[in-house]
Protein backbone atom coordinates (compact mmCIF):
# COMPACT_ATOMS: atom_id res chain seq x y z
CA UNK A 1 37.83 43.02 3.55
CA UNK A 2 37.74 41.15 -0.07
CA UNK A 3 39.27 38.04 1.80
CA UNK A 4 36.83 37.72 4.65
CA UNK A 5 34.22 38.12 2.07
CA UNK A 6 35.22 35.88 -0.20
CA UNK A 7 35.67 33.34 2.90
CA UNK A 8 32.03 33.95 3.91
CA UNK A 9 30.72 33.31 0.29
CA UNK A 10 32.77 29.76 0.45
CA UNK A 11 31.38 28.91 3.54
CA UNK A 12 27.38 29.69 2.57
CA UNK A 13 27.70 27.44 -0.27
CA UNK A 14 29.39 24.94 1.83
CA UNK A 15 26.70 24.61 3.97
CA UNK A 16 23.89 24.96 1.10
CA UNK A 17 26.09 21.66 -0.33
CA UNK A 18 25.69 19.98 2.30
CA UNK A 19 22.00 21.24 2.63
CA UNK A 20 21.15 19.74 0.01
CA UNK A 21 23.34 16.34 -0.23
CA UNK A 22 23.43 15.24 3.07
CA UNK A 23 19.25 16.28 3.69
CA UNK A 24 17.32 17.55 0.64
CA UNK A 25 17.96 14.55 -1.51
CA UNK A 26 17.83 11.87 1.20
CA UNK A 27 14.52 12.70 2.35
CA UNK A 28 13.51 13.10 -1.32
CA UNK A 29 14.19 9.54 -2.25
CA UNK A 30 12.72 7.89 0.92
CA UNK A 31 9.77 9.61 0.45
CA UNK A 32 9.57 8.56 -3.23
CA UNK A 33 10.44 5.20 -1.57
CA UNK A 34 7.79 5.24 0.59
CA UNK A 35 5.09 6.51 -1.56
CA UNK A 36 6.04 3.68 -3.98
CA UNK A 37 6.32 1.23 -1.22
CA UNK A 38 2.62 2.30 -0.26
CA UNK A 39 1.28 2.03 -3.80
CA UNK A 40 2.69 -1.54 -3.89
CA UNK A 41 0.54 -1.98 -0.46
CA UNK A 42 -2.61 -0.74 -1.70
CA UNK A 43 -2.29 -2.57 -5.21
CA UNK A 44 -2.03 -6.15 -2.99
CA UNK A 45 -4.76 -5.05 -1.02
CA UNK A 46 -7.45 -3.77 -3.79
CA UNK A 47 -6.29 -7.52 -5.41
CA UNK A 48 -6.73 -9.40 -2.63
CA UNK A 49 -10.47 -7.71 -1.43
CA UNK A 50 -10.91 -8.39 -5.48
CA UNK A 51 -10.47 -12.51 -4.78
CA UNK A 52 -12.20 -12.14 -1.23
CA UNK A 53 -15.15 -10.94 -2.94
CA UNK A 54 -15.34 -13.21 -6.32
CA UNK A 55 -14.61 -16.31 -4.04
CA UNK A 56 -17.89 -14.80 -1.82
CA UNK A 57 -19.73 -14.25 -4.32
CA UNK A 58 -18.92 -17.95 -5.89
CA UNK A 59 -19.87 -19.54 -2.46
CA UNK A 60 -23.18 -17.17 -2.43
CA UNK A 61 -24.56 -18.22 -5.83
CA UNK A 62 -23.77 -21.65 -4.95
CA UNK A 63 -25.88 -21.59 -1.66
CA UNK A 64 -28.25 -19.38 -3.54
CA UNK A 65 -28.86 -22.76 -6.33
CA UNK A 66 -32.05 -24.45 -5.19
CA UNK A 67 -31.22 -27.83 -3.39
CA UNK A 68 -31.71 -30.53 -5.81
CA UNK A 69 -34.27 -33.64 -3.81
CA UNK A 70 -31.33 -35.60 -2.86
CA UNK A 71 -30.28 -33.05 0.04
CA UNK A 72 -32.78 -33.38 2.29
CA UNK A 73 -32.87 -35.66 4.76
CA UNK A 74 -36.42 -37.22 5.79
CA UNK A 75 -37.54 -37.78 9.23
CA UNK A 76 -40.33 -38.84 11.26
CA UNK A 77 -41.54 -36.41 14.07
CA UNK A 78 -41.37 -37.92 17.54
CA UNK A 79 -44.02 -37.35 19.96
C-alpha cells in the first residue's frame, strides 16, 4: 500500500508542475503582455487626440482673428 501511495503523491505533483509551467505562468505573462501592450495603445492615442486638438484649436483662433482690410474682395452687384 506505501508504494501505490507514494506513486499517487508523485503523480499529483506531476501534474500540479505541469499545471502551473506549461498554463499558469504562460497565461500570466501574456496577459501582463497584453495589458502593457494596451497601455502603450492608449498612451499613443490620449497623445495623438492631445495634437488633434492643439492643432484645432491653432486653426480655430486663427479663423477666429478678425480679417485684416486686405481680405476682402470688392465687387459690384449686377443687375
Amino acid at each position: 500500500m506505501g508504494l501505490i501511495r507514494v506513486i499517487f503523491e508523485l503523480f499529483v505533483l506531476y501534474l500540479l508542475y505541469k499545471l502551473i509551467f506549461d498554463f499558469i505562468i504562460p497565461v500570466y505573462k501574456t496577459t501582463k503582455q497584453v495589458s502593457q501592450k494596451m497601455g502603450d495603445m492608449q498612451n499613443k492615442m490620449s497623445d495623438h487626440l492631445k495634437q488633434q486638438s492643439n492643432a484645432q484649436t491653432n486653426t480655430s483662433t486663427e479663423k477666429a482673428s478678425k480679417p485684416g482690410k486686405s481680405d476682402y474682395i470688392e465687387f459690384e452687384e449686377v443687375r
